[in-house]
Structures are given as C-alpha cells and as structure tokens.
N, C-alpha and C. Protein backbone atom coordinates (compact mmCIF):
# COMPACT_ATOMS: atom_id res chain seq x y z
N UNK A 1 0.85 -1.18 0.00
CA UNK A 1 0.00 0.00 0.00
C UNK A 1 0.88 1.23 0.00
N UNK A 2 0.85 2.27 -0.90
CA UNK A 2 1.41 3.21 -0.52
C UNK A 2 1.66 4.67 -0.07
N UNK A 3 0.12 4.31 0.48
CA UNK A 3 -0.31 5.64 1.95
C UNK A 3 -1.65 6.35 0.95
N UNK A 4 -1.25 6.76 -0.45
CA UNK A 4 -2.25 7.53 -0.75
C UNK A 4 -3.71 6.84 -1.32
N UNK A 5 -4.98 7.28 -1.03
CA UNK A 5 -5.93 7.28 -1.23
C UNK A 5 -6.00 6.59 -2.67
N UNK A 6 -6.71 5.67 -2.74
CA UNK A 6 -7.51 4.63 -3.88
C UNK A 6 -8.23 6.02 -4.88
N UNK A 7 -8.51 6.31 -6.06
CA UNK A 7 -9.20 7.13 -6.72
C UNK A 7 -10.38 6.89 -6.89
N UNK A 8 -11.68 7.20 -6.99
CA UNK A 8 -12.95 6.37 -7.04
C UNK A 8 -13.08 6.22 -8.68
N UNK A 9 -13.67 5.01 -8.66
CA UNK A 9 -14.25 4.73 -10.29
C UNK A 9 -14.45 5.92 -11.10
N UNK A 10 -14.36 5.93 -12.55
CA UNK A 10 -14.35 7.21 -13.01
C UNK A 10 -16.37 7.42 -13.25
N UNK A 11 -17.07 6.37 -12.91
CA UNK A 11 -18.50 6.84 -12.82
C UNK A 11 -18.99 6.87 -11.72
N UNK A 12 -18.36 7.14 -10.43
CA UNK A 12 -18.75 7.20 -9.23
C UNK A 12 -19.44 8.47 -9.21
N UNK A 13 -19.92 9.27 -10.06
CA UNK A 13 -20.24 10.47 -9.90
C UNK A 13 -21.54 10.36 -10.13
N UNK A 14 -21.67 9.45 -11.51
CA UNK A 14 -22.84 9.71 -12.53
C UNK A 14 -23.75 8.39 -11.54
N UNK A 15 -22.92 7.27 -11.26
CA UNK A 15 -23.77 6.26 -10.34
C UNK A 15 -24.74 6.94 -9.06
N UNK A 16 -23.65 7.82 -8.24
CA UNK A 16 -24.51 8.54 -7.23
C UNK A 16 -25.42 9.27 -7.46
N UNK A 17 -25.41 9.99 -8.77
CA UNK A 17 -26.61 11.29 -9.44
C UNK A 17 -27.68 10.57 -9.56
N UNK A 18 -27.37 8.80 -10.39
CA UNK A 18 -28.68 7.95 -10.71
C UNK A 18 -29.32 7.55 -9.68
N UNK A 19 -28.48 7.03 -8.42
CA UNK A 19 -28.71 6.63 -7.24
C UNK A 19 -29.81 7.44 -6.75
N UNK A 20 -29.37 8.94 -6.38
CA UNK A 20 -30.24 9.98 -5.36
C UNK A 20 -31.30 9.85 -6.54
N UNK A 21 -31.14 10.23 -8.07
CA UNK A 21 -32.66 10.55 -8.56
C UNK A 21 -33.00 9.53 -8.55
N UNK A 22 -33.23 8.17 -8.07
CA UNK A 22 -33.97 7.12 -8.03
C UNK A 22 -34.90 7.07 -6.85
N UNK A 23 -34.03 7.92 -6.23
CA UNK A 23 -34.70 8.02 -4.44
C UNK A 23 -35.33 8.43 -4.54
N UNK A 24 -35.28 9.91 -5.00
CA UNK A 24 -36.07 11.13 -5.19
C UNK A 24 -37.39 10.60 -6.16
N UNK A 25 -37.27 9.90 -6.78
CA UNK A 25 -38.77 9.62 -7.95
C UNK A 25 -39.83 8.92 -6.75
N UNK A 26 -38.48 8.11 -6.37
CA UNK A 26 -39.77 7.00 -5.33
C UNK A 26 -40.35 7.40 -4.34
N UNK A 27 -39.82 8.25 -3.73
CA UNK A 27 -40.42 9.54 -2.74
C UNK A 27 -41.46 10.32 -3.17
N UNK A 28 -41.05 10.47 -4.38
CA UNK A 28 -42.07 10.95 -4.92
C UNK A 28 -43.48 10.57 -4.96
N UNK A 29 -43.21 9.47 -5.38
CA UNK A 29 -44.36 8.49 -6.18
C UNK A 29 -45.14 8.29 -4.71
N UNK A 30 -44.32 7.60 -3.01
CA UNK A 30 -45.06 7.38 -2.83
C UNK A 30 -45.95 8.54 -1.54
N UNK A 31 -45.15 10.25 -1.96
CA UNK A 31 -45.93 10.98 -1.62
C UNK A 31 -47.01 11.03 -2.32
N UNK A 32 -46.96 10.70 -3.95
CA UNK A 32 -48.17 11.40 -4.31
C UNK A 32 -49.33 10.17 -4.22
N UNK A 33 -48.99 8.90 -3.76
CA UNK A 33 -50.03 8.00 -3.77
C UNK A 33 -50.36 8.02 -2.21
N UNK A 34 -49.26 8.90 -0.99
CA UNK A 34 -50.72 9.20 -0.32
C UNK A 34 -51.25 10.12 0.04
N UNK A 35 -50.78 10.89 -0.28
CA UNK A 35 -51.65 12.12 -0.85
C UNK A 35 -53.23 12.16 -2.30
N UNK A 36 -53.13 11.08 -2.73
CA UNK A 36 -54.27 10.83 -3.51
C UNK A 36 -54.99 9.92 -2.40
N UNK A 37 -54.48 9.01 -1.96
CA UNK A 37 -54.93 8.40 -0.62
C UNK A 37 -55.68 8.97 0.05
N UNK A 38 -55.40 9.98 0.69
CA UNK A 38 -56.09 10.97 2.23
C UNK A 38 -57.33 11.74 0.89
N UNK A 39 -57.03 12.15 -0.26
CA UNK A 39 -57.74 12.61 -0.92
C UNK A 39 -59.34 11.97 -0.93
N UNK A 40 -59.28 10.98 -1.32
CA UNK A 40 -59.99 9.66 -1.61
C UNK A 40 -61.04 9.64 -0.20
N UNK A 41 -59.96 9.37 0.67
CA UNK A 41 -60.66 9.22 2.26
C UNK A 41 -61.71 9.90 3.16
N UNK A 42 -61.31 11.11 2.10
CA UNK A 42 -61.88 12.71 2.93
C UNK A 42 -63.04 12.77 2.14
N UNK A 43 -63.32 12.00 0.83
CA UNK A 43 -64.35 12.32 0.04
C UNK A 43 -64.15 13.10 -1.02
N UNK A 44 -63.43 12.58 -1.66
CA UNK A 44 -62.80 13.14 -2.55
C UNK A 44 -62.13 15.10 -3.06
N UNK A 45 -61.64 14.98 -2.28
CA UNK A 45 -61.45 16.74 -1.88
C UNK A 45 -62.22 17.27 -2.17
N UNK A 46 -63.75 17.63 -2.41
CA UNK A 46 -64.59 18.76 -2.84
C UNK A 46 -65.69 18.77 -1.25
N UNK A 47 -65.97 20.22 -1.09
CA UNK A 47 -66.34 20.38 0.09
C UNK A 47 -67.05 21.36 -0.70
N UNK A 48 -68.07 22.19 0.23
CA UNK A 48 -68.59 23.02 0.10
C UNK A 48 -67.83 24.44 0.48
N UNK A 49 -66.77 24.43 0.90
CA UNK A 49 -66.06 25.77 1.32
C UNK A 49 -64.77 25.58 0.21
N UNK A 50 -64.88 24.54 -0.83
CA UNK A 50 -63.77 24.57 -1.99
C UNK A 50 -63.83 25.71 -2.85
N UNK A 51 -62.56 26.29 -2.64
CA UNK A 51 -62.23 27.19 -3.64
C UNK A 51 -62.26 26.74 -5.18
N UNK A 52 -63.17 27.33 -6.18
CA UNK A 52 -63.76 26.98 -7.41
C UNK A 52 -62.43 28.09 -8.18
N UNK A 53 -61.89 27.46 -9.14
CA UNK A 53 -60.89 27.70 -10.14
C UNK A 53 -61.62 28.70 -11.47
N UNK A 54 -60.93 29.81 -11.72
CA UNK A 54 -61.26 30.15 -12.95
C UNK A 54 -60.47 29.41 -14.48
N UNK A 55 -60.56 29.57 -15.43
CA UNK A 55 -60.16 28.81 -16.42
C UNK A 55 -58.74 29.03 -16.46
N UNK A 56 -58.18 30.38 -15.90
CA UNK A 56 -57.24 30.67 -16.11
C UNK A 56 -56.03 29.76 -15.32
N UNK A 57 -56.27 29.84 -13.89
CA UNK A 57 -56.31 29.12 -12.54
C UNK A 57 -55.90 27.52 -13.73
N UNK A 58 -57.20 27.34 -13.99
CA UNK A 58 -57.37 26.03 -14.13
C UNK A 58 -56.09 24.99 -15.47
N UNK A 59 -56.33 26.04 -16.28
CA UNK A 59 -55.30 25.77 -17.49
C UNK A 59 -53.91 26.09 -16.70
N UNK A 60 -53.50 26.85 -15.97
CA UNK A 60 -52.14 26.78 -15.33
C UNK A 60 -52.13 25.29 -14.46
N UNK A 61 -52.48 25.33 -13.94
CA UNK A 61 -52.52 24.19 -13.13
C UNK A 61 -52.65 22.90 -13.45
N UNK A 62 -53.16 22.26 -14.88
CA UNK A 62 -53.30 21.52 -16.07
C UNK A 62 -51.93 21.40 -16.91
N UNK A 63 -51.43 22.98 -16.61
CA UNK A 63 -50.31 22.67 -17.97
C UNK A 63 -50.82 22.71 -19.26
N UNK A 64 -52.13 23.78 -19.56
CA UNK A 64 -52.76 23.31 -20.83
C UNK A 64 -53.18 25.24 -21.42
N UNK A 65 -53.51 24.92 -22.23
CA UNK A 65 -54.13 26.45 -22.78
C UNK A 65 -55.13 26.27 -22.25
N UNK A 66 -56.06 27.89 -22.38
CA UNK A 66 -57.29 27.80 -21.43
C UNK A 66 -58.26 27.60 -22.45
N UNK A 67 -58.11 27.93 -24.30
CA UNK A 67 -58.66 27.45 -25.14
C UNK A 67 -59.11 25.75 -24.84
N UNK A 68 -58.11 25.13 -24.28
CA UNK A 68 -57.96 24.09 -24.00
C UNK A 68 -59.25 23.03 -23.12
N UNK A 69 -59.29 23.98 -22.04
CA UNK A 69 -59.87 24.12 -20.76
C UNK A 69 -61.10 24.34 -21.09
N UNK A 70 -62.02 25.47 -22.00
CA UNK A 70 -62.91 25.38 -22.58
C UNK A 70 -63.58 24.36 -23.39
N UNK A 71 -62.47 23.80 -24.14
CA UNK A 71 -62.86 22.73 -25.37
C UNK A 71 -63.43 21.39 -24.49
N UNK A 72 -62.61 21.53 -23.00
CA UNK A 72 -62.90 20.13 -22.62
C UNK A 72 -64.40 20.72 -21.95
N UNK A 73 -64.64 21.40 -21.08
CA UNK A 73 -65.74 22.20 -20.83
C UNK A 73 -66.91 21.70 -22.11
N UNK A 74 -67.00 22.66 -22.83
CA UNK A 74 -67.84 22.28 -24.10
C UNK A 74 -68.26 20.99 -24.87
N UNK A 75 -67.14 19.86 -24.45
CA UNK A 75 -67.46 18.87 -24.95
C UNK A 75 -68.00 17.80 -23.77
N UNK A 76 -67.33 18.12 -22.35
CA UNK A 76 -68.57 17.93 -21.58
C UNK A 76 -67.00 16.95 -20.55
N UNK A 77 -66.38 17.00 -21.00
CA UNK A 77 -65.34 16.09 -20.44
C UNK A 77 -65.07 16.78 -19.09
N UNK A 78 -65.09 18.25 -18.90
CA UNK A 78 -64.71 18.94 -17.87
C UNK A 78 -66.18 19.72 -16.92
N UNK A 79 -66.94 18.98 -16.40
CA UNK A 79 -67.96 20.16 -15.42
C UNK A 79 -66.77 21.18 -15.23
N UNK A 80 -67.98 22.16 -15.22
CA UNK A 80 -67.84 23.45 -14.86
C UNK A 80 -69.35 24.16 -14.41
N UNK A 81 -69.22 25.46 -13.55
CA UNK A 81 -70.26 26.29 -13.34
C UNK A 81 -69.99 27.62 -13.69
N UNK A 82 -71.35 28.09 -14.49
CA UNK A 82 -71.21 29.32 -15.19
C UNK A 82 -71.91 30.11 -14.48
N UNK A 83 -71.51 31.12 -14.57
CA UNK A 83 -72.15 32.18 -13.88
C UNK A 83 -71.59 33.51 -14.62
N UNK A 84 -73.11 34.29 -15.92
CA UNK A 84 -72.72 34.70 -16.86
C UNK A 84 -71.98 34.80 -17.81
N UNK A 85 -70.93 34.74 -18.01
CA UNK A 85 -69.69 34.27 -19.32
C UNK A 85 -68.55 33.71 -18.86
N UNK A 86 -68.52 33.84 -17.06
CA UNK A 86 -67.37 33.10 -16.45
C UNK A 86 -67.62 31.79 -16.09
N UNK A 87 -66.63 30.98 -16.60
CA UNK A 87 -66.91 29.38 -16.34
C UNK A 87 -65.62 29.35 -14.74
N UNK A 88 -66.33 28.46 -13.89
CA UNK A 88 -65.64 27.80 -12.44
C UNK A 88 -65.61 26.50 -12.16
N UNK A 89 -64.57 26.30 -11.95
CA UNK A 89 -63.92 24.64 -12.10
C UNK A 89 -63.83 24.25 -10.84
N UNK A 90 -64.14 23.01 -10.24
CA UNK A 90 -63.79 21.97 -9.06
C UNK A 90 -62.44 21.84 -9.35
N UNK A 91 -61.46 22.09 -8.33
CA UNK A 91 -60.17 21.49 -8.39
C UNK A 91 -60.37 19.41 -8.77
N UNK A 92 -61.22 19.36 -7.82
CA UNK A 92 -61.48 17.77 -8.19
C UNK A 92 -62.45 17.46 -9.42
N UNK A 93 -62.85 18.22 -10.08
CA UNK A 93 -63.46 17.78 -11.55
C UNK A 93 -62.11 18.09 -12.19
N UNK A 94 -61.64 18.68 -12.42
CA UNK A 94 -59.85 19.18 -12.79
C UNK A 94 -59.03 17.85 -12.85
N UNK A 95 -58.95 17.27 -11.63
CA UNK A 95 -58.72 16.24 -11.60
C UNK A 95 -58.74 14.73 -12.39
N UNK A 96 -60.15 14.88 -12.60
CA UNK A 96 -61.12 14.04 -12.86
C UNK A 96 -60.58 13.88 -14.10
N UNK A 97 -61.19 14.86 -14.78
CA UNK A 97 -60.73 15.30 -16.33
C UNK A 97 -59.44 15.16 -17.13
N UNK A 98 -58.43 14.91 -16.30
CA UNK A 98 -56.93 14.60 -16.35
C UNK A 98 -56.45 13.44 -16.18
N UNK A 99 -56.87 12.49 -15.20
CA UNK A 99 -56.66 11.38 -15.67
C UNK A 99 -56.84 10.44 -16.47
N UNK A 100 -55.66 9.76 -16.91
CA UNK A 100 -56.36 8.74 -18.03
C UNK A 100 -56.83 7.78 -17.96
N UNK A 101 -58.03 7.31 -18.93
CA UNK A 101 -58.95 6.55 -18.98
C UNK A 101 -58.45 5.40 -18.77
N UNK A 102 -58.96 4.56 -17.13
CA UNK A 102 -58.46 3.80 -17.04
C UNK A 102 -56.73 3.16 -16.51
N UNK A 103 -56.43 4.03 -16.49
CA UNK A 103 -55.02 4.36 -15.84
C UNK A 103 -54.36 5.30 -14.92
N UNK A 104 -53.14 5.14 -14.28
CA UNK A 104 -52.68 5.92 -13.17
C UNK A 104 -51.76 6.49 -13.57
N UNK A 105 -51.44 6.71 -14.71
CA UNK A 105 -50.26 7.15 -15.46
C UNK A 105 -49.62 8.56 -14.60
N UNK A 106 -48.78 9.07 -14.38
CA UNK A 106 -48.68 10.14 -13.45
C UNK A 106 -47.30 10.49 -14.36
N UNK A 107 -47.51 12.63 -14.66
CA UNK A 107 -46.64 13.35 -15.00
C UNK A 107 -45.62 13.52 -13.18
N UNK A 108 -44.67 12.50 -12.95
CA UNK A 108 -43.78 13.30 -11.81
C UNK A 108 -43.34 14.38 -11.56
N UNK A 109 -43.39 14.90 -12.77
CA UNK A 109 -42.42 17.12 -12.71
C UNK A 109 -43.84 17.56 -12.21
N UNK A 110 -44.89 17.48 -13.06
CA UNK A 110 -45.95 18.35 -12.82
C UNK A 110 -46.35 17.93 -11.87
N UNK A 111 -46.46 17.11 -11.11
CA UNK A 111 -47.11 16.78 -10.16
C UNK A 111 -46.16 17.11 -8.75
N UNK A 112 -44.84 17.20 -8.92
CA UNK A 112 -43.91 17.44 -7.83
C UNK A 112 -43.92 19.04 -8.04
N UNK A 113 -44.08 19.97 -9.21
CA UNK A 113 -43.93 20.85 -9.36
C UNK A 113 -45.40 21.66 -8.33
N UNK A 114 -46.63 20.69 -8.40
CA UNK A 114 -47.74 21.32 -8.26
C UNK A 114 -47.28 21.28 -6.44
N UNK A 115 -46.74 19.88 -6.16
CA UNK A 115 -46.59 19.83 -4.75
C UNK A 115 -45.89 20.99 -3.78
N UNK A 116 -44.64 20.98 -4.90
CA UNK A 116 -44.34 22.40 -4.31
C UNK A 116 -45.24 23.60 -3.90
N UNK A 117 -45.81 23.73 -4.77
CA UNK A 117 -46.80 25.45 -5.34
C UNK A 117 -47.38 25.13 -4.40
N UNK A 118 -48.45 24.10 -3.67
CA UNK A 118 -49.60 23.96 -2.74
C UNK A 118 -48.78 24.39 -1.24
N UNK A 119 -47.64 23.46 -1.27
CA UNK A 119 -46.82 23.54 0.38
C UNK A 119 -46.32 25.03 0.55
N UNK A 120 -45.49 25.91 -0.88
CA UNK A 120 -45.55 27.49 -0.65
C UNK A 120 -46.49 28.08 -0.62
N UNK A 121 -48.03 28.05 -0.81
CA UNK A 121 -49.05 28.85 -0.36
C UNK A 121 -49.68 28.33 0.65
N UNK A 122 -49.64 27.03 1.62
CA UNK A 122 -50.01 26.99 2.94
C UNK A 122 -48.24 27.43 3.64
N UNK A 123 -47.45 27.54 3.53
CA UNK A 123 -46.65 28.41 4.49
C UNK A 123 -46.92 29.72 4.21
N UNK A 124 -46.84 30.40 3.38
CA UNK A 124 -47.18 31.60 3.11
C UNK A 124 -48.64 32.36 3.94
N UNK A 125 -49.32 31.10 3.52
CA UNK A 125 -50.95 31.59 4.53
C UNK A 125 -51.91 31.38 3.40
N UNK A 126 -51.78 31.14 1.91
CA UNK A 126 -52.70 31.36 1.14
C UNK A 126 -53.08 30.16 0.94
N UNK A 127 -53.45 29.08 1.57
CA UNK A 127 -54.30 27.99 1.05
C UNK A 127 -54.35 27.01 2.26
C-alpha cells in the first residue's frame, strides 16, 4: 500500500446522481399516492367551502391552454359552473378530467412541481 488514497471509479459520480434521482422519484411516487390516498378518504377533496378555479387558474394548473380548458368544458369532459360568461372549475373535476382513462399514469415534474406550489401557499398563509 502506498499511503495515498484509492481514486474512485471514473463513474462514481454519474452512479450517485442515478442513485439519489432514483430516491427522489420513489419519494415521490409514494408521496403522491398518499396524498391521492387521504384525498380519496376525505371524500374526494370537494367540500362546500372549496375554492372553485377560474379557467385561467385552471389551465395553469393543467399545464394546458385555457382554449384548452374550454374545449374540454364544451365537450362535456370537464364540469364546470357558469355564472354569466365566467366558467368555475372543481379542483377535483380538474382532476377528474386529467386522468387517463383507465389508468394511473402520473406526470412526476408536474405533479412534484404542483406539490411544491400547494406547500408554498399553505406556508405563506394562502391555502
């Protein structure tokens, strides 16, 4: 042996990057399955004191145009409530409307992205 330090593999870098984002997905995954969990439990998040989404609201939060948001509206895929020319969305018809038929398919960015946005507006005070 001759005192100095072994060098690490030359992918010891890229192994650890795959490593942590492997962690990080599965953490993910199984925040967001229980967090759809408690969702489910409570009755499916819609209450009578639920804050109702405007289209605008609603297409951000979709990831979609609000042309978008309408089309599904109009074709009936998305309830909504009108009240004169403004259409208002259930966060949980939002929901509804987004998943696919029959499947659990899950966007992880958007959905870790949304997790964020919800946890900074209950520290903040707004939700």
């Amino acid at each position: 042996m001759s005192g100095s330090p072994t060098p690490p593999p030359p992918d010891l870098l890229g192994w650890l990057l795959e490593a942590v984002s492997q962690t990080v997905r599965e953490v993910v995954r199984e925040e967001i399955a229980s967090l759809r969990d408690e969702i489910v439990s409570s009755g499916g998040g819609s209450s009578s004191t639920e804050r109702l989404m405007t289209v605008a609201e609603a297409a951000g939060y979709a990831r979609v145009k609000e042309a978008t948001i309408r089309e599904w509206i109009n074709e009936g895929k998305l309830p909504a409530l009108q009240a004169g020319n403004r259409w208002r969305i259930r966060p949980g018809d939002l929901e509804a409307a987004m998943a696919p038929a029959g499947g659990t398919a899950v966007n992880l960015d958007a959905e870790a992205d949304n997790i964020i946005r919800l946890g900074r507006k209950r520290r903040d005070g707004h939700g």
